[in-house]
Protein backbone atom coordinates (compact mmCIF):
# COMPACT_ATOMS: atom_id res chain seq x y z
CA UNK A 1 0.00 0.00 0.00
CA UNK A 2 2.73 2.26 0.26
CA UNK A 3 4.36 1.84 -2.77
CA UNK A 4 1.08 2.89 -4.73
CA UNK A 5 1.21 6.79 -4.39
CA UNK A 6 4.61 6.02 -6.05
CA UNK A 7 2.98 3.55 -8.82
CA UNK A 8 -0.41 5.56 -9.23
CA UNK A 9 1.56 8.72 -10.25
CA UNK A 10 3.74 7.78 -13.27
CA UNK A 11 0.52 5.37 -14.27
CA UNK A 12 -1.62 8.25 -14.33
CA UNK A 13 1.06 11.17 -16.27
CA UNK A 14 1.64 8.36 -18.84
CA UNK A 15 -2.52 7.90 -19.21
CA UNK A 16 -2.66 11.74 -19.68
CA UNK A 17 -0.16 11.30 -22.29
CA UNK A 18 -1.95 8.65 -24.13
CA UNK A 19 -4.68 10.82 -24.09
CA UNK A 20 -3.27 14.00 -25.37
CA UNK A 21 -1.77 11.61 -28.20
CA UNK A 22 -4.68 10.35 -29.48
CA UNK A 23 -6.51 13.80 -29.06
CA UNK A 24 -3.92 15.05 -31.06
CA UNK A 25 -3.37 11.59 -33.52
CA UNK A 26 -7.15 11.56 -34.37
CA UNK A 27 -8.84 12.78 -37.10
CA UNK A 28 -12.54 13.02 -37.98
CA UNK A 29 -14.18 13.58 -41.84
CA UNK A 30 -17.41 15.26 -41.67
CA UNK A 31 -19.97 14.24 -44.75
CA UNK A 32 -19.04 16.05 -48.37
CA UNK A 33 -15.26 16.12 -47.03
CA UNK A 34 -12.11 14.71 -47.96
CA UNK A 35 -8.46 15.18 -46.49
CA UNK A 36 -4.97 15.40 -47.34
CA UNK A 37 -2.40 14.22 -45.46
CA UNK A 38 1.07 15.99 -44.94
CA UNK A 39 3.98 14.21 -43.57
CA UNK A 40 6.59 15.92 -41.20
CA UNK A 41 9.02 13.47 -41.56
CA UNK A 42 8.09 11.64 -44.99
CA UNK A 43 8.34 13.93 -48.02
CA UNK A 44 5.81 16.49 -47.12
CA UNK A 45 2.06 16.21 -48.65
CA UNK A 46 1.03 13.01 -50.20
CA UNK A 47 -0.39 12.72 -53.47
CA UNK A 48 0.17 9.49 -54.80
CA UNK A 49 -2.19 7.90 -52.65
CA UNK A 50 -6.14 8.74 -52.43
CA UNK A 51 -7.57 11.51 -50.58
CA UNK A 52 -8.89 10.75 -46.43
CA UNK A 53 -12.60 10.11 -46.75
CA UNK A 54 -14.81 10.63 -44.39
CA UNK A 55 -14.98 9.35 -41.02
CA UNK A 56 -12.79 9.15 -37.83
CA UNK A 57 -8.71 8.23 -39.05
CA UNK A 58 -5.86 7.72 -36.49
CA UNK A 59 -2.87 9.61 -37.95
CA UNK A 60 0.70 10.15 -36.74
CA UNK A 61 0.71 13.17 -34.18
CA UNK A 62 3.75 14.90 -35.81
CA UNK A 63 1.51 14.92 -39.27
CA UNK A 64 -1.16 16.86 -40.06
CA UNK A 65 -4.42 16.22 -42.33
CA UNK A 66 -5.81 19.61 -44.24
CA UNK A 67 -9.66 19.27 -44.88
CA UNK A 68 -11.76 20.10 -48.38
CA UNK A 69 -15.00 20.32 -49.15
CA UNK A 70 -15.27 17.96 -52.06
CA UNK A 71 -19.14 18.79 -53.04
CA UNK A 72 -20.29 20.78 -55.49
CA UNK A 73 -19.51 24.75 -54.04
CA UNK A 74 -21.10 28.32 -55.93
CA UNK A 75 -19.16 31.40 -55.71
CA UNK A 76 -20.40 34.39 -56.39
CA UNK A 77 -18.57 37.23 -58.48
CA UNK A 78 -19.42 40.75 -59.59
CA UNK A 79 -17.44 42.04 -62.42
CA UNK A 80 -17.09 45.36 -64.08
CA UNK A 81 -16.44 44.94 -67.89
CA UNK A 82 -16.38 46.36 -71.07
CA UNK A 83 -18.61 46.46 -74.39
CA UNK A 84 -17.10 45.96 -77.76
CA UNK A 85 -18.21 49.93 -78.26
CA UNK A 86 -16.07 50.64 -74.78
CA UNK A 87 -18.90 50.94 -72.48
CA UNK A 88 -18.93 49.55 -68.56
CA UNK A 89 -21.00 46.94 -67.93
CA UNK A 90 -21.81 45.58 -64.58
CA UNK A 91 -21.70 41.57 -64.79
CA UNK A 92 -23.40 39.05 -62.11
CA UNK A 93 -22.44 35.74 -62.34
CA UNK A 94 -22.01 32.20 -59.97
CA UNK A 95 -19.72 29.69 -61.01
CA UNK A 96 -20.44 25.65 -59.50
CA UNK A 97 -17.60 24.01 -58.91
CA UNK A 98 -15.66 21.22 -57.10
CA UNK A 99 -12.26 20.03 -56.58
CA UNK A 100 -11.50 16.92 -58.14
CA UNK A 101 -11.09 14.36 -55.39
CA UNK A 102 -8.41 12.49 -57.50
CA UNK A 103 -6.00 15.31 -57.29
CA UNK A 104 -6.74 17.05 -53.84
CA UNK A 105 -3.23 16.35 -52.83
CA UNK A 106 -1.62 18.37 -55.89
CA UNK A 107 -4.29 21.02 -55.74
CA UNK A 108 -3.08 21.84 -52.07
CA UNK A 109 0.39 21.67 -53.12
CA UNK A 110 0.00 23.91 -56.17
CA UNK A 111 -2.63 26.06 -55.03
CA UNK A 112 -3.10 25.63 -51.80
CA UNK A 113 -6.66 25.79 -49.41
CA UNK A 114 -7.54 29.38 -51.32
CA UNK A 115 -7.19 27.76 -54.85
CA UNK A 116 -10.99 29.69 -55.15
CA UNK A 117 -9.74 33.20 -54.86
CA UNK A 118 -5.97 32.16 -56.64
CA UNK A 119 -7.12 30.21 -59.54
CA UNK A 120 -11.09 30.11 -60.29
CA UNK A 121 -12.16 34.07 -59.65
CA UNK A 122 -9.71 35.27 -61.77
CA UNK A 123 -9.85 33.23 -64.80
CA UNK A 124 -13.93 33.86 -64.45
CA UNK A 125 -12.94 37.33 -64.28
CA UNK A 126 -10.75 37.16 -67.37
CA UNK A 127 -12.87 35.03 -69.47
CA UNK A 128 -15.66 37.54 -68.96
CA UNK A 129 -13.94 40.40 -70.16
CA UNK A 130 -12.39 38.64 -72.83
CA UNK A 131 -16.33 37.50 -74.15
CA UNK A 132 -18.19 40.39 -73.28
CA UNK A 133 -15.98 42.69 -74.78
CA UNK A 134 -17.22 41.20 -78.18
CA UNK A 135 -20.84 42.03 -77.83
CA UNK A 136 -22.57 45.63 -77.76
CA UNK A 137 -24.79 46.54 -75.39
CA UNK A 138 -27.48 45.74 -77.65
CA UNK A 139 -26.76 42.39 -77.39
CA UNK A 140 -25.40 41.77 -74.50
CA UNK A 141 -28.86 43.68 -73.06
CA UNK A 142 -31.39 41.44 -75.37
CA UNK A 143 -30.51 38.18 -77.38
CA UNK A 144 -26.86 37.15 -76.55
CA UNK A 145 -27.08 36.53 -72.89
CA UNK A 146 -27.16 32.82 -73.15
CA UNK A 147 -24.16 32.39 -75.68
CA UNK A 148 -22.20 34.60 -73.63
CA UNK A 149 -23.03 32.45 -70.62
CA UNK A 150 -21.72 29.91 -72.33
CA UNK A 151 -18.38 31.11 -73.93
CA UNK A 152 -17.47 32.20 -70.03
CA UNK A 153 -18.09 28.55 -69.09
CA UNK A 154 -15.90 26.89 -72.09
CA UNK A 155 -13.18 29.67 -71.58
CA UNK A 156 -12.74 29.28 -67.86
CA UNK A 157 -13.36 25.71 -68.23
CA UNK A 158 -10.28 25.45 -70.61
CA UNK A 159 -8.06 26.75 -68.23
CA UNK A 160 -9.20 25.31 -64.54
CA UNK A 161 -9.30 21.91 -65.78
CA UNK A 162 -5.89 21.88 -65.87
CA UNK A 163 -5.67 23.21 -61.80
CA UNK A 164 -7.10 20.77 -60.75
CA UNK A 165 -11.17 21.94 -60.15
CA UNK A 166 -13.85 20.36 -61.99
CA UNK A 167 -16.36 23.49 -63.01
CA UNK A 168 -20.16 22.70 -63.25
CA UNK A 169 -21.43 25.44 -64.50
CA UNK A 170 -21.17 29.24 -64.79
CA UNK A 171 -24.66 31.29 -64.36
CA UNK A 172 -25.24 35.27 -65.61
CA UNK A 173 -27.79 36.24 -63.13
CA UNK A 174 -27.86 40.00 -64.16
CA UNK A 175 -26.69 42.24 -66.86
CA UNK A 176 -26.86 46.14 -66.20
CA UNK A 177 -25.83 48.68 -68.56
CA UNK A 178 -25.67 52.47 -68.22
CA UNK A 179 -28.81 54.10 -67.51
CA UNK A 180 -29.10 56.18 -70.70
CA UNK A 181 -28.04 53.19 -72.64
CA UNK A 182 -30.18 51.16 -71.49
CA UNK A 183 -33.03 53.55 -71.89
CA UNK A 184 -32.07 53.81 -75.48
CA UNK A 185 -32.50 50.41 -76.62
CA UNK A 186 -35.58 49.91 -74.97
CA UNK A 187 -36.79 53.31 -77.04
CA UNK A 188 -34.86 51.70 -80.03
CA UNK A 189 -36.85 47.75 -78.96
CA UNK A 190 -40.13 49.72 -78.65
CA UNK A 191 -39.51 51.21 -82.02
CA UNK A 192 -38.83 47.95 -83.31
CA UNK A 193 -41.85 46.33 -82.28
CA UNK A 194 -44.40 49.23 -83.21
CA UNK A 195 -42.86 48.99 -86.69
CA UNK A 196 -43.17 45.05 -86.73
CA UNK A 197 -47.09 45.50 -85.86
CA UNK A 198 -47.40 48.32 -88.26
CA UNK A 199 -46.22 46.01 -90.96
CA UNK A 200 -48.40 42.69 -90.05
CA UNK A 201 -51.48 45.56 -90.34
CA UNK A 202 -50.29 46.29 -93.37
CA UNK A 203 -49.90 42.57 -94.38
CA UNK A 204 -53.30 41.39 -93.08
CA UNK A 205 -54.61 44.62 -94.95
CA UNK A 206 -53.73 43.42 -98.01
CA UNK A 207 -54.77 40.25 -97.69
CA UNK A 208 -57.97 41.42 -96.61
CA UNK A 209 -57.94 43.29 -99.85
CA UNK A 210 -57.18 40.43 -102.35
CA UNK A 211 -60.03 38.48 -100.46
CA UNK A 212 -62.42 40.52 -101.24
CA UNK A 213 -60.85 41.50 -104.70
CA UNK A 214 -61.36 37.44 -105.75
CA UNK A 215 -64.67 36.94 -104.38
CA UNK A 216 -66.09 39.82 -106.10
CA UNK A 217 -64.56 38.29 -108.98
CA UNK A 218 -65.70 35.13 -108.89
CA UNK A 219 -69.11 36.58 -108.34
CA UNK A 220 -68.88 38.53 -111.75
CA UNK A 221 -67.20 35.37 -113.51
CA UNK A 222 -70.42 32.94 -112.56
CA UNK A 223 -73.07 36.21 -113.50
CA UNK A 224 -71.03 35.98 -116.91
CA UNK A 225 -71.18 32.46 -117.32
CA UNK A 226 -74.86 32.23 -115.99
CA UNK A 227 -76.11 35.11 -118.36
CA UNK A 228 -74.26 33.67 -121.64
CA UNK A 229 -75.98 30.43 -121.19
CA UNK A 230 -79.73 31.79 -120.71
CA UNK A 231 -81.14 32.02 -124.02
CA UNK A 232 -84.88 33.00 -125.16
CA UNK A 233 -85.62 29.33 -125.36
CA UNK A 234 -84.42 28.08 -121.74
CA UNK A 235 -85.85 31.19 -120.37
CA UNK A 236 -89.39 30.26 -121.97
CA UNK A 237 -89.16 26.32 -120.58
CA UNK A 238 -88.41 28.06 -116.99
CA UNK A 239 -91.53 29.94 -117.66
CA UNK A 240 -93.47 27.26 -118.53
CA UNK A 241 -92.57 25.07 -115.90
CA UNK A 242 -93.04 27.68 -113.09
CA UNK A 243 -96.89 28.61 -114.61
CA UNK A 244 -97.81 24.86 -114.62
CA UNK A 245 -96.75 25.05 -110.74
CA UNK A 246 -98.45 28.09 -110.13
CA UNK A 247 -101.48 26.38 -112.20
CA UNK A 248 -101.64 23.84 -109.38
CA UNK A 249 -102.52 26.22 -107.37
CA UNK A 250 -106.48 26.16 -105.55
CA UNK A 251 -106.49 29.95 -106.75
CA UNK A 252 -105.88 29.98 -110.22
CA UNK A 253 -109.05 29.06 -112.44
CA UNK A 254 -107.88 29.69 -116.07
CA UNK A 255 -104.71 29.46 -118.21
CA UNK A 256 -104.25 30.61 -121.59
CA UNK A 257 -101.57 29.41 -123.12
CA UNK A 258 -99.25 31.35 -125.45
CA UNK A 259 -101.50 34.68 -124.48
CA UNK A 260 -98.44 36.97 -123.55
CA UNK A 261 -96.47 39.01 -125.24
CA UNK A 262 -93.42 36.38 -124.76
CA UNK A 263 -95.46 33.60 -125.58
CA UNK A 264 -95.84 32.38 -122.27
CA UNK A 265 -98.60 31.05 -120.53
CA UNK A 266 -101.23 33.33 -118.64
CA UNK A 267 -103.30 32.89 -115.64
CA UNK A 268 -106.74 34.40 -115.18
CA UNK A 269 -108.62 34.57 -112.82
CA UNK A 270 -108.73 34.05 -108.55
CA UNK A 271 -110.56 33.06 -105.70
């Protein structure tokens, strides 16, 4: 019993030392994270060997294990760029992105844990002015939006694939131009459009026009055809036939036939 003061003591300073060693040897991944493991003593970051996933890892105390987010990330940027005629233009765009899990290890030794603001922001920044600058307002402000969306995506994505980050996707959110710019082409847009309407009244007009231009002469074309083919003959049978219907008749009492003037039947006589 009284050599255990003696025993407890070193037992217990070498269990606080086991302790702060694994506190300081263990690692946890949260979810969406991968690490990269740099050894002190063994060449410095490794990168031919995969990424930590996630989870709890046990790794030598003297090391040290630098966490990414390996998910898909958005950044936001707000540029100031110029027109192909030398006017400003404000620019709003996101970029998705992601570090490519395969090469974390040469990413952080390149770039480095702020590879977003040393490598992606600027080249979105550069391919933007390098496309916008060969639109005009006028475009950039109406129909060219989505190809210049585009180019910024296949430019930057030329360039970052070779960093190391896998882009997604690169968004123009908002476009604004000068004020009195931009109040000129919607004048110039209204302009457009009144003109446009102006010309389909025009174009239904006409139509209108030739419409009534063909039925008209179809109508004379039939009275031509309809008044060369009634002779005196065919006009007395139509007589004929419509006083022996009218003969029928309870009213009528006598017909006398070849009486008028035309030859045609007469009818005398009513109830």
């Amino acid at each position: 019993m009284e050599k255990l003061p003696k025993i407890a003591l070193p037992a217990t300073i070498i269990l606080i030392a086991l302790v702060i060693l694994i506190a300081k040897s263990a690692v946890t991944i949260g979810s969406g994270e991968a690490g990269v493991l740099y050894k002190t003593f063994g060449g410095g970051v490794v990168t031919d060997q995969p990424p930590l996933g996630e989870g709890f890892h046990i790794v030598a105390p003297w090391n040290k294990v630098f966490i990414y987010e390996v998910r898909q990330q958005e950044v936001f940027e707000k540029m100031q760029v110029l027109s192909s005629n030398g006017l400003e233009i404000k620019l709003d765009a996101s970029a998705w992105f992601e570090p490519k899990r395969e090469f974390l290890g040469k990413l952080h030794q390149e770039k480095g844990t702020e590879y977003v603001n040393r490598v992606l922001l600027p080249t979105i920044r550069s391919a933007a002015r390098s496309v916008v600058g060969r639109y005009t307002p006028e475009q950039l402000y109406s129909s060219k939006r989505d190809a210049i969306q585009a180019e910024i995506y296949e430019e930057t994505k030329k360039i970052v694939d070779g960093q190391y980050i896998q882009l997604n996707e690169i968004l123009v959110r908002d476009v604004t131009l000068p004020g009195t710019i931009k109040e000129a082409i919607e004048r110039k847009l209204k302009q457009e459009q009144e003109s446009l309407e102006y010309e389909f009244r025009l174009v239904t007009a006409k139509k209108e026009a030739e419409k009534v231009t063909i039925e008209a002469q179809g109508k004379a074309d039939a009275n031509k055809i309809l008044s060369a083919s009634l002779t005196d003959k065919i006009l007395q049978d139509k007589g004929i036939d419509a006083t022996l219907e009218l003969a029928k008749s309870p009213n009528s009492k006598v017909v006398v036939v070849g009486s008028s003037d035309s030859g045609l039947p007469l009818i005398l006589g009513n109830n």
